[in-house]
C-alpha atoms as a PDB file:
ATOM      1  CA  UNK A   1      27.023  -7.580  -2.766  1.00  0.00           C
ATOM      2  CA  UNK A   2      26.509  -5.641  -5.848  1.00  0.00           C
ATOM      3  CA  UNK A   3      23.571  -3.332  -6.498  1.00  0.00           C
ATOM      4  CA  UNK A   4      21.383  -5.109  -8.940  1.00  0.00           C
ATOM      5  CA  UNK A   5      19.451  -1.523  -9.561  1.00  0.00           C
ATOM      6  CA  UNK A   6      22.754  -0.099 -10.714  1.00  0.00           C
ATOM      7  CA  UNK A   7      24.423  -3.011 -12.449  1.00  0.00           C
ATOM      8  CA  UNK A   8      21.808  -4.468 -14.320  1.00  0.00           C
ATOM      9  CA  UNK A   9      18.957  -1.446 -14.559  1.00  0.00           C
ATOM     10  CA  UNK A  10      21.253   1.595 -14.450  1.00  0.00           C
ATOM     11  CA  UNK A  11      19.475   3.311 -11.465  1.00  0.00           C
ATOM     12  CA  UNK A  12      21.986   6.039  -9.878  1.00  0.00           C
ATOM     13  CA  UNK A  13      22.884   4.637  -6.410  1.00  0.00           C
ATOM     14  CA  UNK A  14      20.751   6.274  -3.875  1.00  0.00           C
ATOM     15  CA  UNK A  15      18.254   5.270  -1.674  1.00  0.00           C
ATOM     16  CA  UNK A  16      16.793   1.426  -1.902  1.00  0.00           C
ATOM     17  CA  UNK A  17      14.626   0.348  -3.243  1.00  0.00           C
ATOM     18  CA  UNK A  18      14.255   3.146  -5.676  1.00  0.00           C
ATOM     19  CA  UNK A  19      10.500   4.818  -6.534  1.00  0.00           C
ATOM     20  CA  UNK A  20       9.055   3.669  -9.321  1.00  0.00           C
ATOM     21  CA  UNK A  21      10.318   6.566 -11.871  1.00  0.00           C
ATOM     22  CA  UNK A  22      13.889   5.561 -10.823  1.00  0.00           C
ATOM     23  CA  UNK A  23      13.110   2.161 -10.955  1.00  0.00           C
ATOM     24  CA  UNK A  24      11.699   3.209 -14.692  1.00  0.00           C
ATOM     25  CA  UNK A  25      14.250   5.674 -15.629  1.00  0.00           C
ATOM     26  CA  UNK A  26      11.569   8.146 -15.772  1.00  0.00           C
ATOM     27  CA  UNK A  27      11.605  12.015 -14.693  1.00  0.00           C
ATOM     28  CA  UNK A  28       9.621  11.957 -11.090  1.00  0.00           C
ATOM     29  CA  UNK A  29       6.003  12.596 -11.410  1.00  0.00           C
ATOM     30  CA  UNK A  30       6.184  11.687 -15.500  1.00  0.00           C
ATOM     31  CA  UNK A  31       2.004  10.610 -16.136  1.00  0.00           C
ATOM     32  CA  UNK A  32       2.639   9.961 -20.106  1.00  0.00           C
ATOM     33  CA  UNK A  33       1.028   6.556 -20.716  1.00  0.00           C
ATOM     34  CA  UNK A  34       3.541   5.730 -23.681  1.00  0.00           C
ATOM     35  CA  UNK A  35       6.608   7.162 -22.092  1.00  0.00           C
ATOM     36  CA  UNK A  36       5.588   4.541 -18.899  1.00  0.00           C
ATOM     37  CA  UNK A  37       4.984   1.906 -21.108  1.00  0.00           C
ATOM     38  CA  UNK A  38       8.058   2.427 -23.372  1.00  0.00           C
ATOM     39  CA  UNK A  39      10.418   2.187 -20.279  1.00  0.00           C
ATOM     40  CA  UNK A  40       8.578  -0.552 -18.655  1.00  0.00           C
ATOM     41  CA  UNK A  41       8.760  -2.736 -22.190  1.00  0.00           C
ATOM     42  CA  UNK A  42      12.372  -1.995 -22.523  1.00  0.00           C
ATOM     43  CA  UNK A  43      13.474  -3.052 -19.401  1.00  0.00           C
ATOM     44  CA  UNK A  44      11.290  -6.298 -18.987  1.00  0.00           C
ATOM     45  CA  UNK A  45      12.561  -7.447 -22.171  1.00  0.00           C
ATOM     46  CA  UNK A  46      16.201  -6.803 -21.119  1.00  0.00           C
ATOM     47  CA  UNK A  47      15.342  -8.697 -17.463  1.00  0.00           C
ATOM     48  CA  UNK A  48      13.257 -11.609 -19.127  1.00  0.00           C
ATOM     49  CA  UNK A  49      15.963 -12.215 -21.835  1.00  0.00           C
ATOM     50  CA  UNK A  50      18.786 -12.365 -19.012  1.00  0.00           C
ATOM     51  CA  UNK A  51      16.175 -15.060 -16.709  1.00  0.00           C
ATOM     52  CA  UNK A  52      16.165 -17.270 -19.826  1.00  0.00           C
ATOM     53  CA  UNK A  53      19.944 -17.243 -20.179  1.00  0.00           C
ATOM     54  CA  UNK A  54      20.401 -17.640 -16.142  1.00  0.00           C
ATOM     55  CA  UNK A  55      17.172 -18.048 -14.051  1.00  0.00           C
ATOM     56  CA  UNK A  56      18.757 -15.904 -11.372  1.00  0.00           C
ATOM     57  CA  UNK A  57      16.014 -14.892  -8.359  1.00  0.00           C
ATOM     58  CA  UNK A  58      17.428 -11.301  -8.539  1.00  0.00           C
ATOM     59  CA  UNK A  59      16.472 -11.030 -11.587  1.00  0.00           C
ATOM     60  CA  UNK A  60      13.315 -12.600 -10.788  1.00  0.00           C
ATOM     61  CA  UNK A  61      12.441  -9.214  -8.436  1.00  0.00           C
ATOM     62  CA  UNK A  62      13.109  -6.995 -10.423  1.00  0.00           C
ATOM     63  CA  UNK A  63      11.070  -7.941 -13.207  1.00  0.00           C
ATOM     64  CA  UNK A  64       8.451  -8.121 -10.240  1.00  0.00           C
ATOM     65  CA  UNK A  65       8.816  -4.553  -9.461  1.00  0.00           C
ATOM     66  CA  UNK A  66       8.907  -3.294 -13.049  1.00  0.00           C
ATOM     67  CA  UNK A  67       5.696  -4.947 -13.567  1.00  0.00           C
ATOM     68  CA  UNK A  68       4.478  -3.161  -9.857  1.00  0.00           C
ATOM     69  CA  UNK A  69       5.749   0.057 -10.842  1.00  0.00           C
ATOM     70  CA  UNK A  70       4.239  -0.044 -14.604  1.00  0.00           C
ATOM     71  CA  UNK A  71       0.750  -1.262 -12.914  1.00  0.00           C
ATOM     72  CA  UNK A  72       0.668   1.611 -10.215  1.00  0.00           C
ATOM     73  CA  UNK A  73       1.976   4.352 -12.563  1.00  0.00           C
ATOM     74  CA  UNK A  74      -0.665   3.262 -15.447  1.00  0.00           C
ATOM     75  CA  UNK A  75      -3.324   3.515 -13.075  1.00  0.00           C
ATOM     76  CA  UNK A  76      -4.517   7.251 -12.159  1.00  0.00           C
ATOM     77  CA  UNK A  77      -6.038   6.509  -9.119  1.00  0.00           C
ATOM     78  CA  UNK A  78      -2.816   4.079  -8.048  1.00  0.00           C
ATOM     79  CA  UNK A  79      -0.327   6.585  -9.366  1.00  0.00           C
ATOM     80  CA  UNK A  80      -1.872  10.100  -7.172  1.00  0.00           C
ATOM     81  CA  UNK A  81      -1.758   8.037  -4.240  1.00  0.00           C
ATOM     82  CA  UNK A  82       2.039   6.792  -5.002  1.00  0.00           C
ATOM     83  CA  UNK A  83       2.915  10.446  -6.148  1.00  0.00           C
ATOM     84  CA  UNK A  84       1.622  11.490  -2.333  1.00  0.00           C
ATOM     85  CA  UNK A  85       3.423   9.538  -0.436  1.00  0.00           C
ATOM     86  CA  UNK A  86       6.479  10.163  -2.206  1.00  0.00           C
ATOM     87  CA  UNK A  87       6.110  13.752  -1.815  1.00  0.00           C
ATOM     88  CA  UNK A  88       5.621  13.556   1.607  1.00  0.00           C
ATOM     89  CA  UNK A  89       9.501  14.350   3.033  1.00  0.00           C
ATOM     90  CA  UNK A  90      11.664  13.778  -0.227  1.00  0.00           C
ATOM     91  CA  UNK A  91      13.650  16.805  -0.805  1.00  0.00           C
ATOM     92  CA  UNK A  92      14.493  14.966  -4.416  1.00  0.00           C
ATOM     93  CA  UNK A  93      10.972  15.740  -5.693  1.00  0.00           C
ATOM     94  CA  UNK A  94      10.985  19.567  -4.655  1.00  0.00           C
ATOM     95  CA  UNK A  95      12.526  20.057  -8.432  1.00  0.00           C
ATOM     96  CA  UNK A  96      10.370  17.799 -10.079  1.00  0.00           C
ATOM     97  CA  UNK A  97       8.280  19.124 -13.071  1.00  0.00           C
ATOM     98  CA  UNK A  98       5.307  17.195 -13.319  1.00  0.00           C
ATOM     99  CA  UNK A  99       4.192  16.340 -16.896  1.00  0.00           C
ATOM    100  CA  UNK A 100       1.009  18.414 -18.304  1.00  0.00           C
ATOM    101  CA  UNK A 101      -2.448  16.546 -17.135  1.00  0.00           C
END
């Protein structure tokens, strides 16, 4: 079975499902409302156009978790509670540079 992340979103193969950055294509801990909302457009309008061609239920989820991940990361109080539990044993976000408040 192919991974739709990679194939069709361009996450790096990794752990499933990805966090929400990944799932964005955004640096971990990125809190720039227009750099959250520029990914998120981009890749619902690539997913939506590709349902209307071929109303695939893959596609279906991920537009479903773009949409989750845009909401939580949008959201201050949604996003510090996300950004704990990610930190929380993931080696990946020891390098992480956090954008300016």
């Amino acid at each position: 079975m192919a991974d739709v992340y990679t194939e069709w979103l361009g996450v790096p193969e990794g752990p499933r499902p990805p966090t929400h950055y990944q799932l964005l294509g955004l640096p971990p801990l990125t809190h720039d409302p227009a750099k959250i909302g520029s990914a998120a457009g981009r890749l619902l309008d690539k997913l939506k156009a590709e349902y209307q061609q071929r109303a695939r239920p893959e596609v279906l989820k991920l537009i479903r978790e773009v949409e989750t991940a845009r909401e939580v990361l949008l959201d201050p109080l949604r996003r510090r509670e996300y950004d704990g539990e990610q930190l929380q044993g993931d080696t990946w976000w020891e390098a992480a540079e956090p954008d300016p408040p």
